[in-house]
Structure formats: C-alpha cells, structure tokens
N, C-alpha and C. Protein backbone atom coordinates (compact mmCIF):
# COMPACT_ATOMS: atom_id res chain seq x y z
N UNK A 1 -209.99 173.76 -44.72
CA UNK A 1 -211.23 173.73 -43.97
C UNK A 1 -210.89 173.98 -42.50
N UNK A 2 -211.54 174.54 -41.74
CA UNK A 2 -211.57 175.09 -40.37
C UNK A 2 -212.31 174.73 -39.56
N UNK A 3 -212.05 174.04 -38.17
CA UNK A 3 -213.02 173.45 -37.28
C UNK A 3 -214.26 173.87 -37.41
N UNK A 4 -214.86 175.48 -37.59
CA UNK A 4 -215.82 176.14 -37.73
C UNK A 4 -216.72 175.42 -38.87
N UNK A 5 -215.97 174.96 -40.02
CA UNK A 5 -216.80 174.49 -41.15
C UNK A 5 -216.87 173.16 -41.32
N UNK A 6 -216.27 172.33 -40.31
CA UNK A 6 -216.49 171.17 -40.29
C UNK A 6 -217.99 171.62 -38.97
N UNK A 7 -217.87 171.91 -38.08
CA UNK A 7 -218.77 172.00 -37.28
C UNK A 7 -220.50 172.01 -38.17
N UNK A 8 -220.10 172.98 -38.77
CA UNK A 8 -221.21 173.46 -39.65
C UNK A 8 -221.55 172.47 -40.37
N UNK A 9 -220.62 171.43 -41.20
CA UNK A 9 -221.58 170.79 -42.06
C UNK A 9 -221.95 169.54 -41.35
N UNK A 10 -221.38 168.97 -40.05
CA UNK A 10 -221.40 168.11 -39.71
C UNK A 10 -223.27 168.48 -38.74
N UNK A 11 -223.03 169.62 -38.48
CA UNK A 11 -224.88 170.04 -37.96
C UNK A 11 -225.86 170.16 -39.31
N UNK A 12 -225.29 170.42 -40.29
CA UNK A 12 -225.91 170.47 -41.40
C UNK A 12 -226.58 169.02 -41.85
N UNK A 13 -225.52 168.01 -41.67
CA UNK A 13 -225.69 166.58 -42.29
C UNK A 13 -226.60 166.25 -41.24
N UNK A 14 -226.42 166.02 -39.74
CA UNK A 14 -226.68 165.44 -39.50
C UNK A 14 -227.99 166.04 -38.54
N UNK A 15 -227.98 167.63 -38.55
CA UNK A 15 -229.43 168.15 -38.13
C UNK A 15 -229.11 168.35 -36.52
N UNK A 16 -228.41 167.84 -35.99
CA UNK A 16 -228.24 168.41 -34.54
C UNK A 16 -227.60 170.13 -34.39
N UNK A 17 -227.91 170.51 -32.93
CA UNK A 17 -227.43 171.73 -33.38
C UNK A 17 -225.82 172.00 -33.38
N UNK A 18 -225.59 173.83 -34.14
CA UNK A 18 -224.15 173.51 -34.08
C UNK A 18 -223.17 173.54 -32.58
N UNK A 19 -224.23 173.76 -31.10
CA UNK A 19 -223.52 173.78 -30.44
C UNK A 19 -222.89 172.35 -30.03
N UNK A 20 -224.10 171.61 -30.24
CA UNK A 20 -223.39 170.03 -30.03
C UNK A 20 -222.21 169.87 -30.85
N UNK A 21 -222.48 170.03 -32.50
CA UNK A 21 -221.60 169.24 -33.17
C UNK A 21 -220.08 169.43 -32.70
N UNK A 22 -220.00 170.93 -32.00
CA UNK A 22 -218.84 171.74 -31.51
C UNK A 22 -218.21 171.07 -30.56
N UNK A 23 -219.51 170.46 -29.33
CA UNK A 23 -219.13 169.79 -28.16
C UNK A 23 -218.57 168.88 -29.04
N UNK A 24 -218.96 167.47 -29.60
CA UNK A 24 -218.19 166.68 -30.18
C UNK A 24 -216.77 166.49 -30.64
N UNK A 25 -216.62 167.41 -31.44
CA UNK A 25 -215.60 167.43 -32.25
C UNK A 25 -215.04 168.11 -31.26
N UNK A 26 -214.77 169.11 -30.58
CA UNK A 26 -214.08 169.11 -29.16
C UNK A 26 -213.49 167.94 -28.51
N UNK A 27 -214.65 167.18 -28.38
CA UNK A 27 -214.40 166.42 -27.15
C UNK A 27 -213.28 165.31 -27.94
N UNK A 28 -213.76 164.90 -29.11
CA UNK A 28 -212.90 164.11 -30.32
C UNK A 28 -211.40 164.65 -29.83
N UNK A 29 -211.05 165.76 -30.75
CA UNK A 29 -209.73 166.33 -30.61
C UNK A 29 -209.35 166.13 -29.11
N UNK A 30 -209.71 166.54 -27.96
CA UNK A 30 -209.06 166.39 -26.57
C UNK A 30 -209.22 164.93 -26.58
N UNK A 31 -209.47 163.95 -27.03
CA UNK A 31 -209.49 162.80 -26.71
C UNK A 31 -208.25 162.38 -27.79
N UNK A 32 -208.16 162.33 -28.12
CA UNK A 32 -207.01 162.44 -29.29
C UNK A 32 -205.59 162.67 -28.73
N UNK A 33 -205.53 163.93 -28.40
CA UNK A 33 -204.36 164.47 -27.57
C UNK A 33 -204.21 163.81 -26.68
N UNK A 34 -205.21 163.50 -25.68
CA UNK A 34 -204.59 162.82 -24.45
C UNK A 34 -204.41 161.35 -24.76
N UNK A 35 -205.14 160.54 -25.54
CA UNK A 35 -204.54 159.40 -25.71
C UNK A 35 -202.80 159.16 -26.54
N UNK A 36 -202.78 159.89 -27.26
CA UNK A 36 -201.39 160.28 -27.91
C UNK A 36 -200.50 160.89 -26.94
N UNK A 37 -200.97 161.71 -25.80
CA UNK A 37 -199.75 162.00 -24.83
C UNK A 37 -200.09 160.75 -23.60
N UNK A 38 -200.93 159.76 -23.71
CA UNK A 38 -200.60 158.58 -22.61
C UNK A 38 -199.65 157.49 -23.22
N UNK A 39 -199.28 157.98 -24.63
CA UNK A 39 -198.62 156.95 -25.45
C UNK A 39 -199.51 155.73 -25.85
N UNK A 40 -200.81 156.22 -26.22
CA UNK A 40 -201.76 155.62 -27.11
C UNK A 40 -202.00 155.39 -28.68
N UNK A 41 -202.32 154.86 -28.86
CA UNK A 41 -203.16 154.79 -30.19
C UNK A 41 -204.49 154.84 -30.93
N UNK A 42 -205.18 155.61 -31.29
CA UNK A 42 -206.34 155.62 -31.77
C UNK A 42 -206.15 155.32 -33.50
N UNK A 43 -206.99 154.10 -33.59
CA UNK A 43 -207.28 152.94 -34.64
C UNK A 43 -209.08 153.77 -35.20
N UNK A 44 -209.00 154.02 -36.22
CA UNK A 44 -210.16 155.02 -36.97
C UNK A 44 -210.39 153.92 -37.75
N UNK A 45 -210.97 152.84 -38.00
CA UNK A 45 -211.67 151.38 -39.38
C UNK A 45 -211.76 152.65 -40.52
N UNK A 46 -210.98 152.11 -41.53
CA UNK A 46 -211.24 153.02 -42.80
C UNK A 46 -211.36 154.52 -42.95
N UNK A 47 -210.57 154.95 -42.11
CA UNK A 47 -209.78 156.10 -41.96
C UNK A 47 -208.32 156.42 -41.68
N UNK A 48 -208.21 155.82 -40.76
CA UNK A 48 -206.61 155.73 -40.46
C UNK A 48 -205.89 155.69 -38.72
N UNK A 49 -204.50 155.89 -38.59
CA UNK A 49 -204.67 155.82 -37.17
C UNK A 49 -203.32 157.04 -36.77
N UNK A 50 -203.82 157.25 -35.61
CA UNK A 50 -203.20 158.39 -34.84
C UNK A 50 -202.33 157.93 -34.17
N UNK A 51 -201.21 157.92 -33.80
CA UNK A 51 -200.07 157.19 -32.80
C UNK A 51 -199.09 158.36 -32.04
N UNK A 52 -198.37 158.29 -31.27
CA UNK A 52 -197.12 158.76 -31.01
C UNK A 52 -195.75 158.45 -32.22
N UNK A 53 -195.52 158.90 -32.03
CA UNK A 53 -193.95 158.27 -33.06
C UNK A 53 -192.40 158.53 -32.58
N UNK A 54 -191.56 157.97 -32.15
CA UNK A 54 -190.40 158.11 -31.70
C UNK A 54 -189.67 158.82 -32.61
N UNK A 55 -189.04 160.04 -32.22
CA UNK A 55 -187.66 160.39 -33.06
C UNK A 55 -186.49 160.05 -32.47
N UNK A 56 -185.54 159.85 -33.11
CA UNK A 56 -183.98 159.34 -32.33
C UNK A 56 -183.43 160.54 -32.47
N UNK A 57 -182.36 160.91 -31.25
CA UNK A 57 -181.59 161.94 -30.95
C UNK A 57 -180.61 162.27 -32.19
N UNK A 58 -180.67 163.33 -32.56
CA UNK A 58 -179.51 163.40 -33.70
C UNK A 58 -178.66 164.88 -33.59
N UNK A 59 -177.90 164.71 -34.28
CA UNK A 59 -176.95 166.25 -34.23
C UNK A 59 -177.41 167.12 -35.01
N UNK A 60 -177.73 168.93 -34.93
CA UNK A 60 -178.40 169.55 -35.77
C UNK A 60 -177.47 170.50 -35.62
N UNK A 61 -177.56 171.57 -36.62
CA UNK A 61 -176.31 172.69 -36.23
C UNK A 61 -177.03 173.97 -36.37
N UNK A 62 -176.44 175.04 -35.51
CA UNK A 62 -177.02 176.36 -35.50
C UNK A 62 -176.31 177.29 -36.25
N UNK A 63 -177.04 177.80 -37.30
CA UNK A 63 -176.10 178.33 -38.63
C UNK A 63 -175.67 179.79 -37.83
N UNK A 64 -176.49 180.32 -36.58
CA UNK A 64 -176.51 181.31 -36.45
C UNK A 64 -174.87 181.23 -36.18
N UNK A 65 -174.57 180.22 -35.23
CA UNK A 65 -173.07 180.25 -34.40
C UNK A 65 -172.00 179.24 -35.01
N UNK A 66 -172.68 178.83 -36.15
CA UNK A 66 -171.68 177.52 -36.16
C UNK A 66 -171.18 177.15 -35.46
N UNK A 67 -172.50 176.09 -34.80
CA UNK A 67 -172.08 175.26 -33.94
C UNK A 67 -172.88 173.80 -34.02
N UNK A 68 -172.31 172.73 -33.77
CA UNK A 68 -173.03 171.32 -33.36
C UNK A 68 -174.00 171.34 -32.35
N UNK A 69 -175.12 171.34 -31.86
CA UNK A 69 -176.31 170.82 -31.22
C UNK A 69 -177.01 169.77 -31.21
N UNK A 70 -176.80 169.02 -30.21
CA UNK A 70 -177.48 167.69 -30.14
C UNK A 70 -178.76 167.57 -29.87
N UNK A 71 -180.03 166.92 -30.45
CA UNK A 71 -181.37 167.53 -31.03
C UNK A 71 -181.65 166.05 -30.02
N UNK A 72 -181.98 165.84 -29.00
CA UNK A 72 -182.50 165.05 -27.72
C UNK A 72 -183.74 163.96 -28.79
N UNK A 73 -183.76 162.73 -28.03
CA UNK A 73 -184.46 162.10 -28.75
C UNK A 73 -186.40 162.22 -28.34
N UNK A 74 -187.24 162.16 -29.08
CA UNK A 74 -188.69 162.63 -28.82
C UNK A 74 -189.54 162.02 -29.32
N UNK A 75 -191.09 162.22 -28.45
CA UNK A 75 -192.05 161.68 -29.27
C UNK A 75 -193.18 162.87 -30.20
N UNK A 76 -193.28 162.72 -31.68
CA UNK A 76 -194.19 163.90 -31.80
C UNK A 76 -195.75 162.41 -32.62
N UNK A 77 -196.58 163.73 -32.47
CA UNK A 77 -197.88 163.12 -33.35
C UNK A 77 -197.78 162.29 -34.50
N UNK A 78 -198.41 161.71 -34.94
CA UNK A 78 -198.59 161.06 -35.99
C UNK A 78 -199.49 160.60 -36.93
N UNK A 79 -200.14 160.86 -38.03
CA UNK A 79 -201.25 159.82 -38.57
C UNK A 79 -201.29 159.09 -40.14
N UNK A 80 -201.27 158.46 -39.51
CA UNK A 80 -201.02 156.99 -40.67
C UNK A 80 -202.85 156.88 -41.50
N UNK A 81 -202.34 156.92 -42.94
CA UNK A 81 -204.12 157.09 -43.11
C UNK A 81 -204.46 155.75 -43.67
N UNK A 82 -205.71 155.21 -44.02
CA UNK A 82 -206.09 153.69 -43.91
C UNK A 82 -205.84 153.69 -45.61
N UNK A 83 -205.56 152.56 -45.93
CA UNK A 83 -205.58 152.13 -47.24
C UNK A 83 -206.55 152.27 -48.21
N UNK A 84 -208.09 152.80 -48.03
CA UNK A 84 -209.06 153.08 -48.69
C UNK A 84 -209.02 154.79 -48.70
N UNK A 85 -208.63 155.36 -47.25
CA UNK A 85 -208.57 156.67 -47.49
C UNK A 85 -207.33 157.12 -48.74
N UNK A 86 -206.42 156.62 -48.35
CA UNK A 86 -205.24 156.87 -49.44
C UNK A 86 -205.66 156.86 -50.93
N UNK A 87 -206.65 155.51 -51.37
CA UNK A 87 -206.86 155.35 -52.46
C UNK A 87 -208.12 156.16 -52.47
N UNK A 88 -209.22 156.90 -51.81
CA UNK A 88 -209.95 157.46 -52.31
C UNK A 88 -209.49 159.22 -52.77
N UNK A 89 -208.48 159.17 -52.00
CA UNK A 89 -207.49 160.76 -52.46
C UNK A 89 -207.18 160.39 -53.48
N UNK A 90 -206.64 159.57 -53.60
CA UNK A 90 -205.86 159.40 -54.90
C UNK A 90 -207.03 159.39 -56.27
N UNK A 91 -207.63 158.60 -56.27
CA UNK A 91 -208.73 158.94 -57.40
C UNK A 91 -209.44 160.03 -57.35
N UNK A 92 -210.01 161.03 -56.17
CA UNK A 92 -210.64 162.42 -56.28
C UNK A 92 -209.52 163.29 -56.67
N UNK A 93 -208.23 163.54 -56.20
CA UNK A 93 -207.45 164.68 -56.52
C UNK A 93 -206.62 164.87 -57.43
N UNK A 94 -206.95 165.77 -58.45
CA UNK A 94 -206.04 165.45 -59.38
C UNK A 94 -204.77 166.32 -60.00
C-alpha cells in the first residue's frame, strides 16, 4: 500500500477531503521523524511504538578488498508493534 492509498481511503472513511487527509498523514510522518531524530519515542495504545534503537560498533569486512572495517556505533529507526496488533496479523494472515 502507498501513501497515495492510504490517503484515499482514509478521505474515503472518514469523508474529509483528500487534500487534508494528505496534510495529516504528512504532518504524522514528519512528526515521527523528528521525534525519533530528538531521540524520542512515540507510544501508539494498541498499535505499537516507534523508538530510536542503538547499534553497537562492530567489525564488517569489504569483500571487494579484503579488508577489516570498523562499522561505528549508531542509532537507526525502529517499531515495536503492540501485542493486539501482532495477534490480529497473526489470525488475518495466513
């Protein structure tokens, strides 16, 4: 599914137009990002939650040169999904 068709059904469901639903879900996602790059957390009740996540520095190797490269330690995205979402995948998908 593609922002475009979430846009759409979300003006569909809920009857506003699709330029709003666009503003929204815009504004959602940039709110998202920037709380995750202030080293935030966004907590979704019965959906799930969005975090930063630490990686630890490790050694990786470049097949091109055979060589050792040390892979710096980082934060990337994350989302942890809520315990009802998990179990409602799990019973729809089969």
């Amino acid at each position: 599914m593609t922002k475009a068709e979430i846009v759409s059904k979300i003006s569909d469901q809920t009857g506003v137009e699709k330029v709003t639903a666009l503003a929204v879900v815009e504004s959602f996602m940039a709110e998202v990002r920037t709380s995750i790059a202030n080293n935030e957390s966004i907590f979704l009740r019965g959906f799930g939650t969005f975090k930063p996540k630490k990686r630890a520095e490790k050694t990786g190797r470049n097949i091109s040169k055979n060589t050792a490269i040390i892979i710096p330690a980082h934060h990337i995205p994350a989302f942890k999904p809520a315990k009802l979402f998990v179990k409602q995948v799990k019973e729809s998908v089969k």
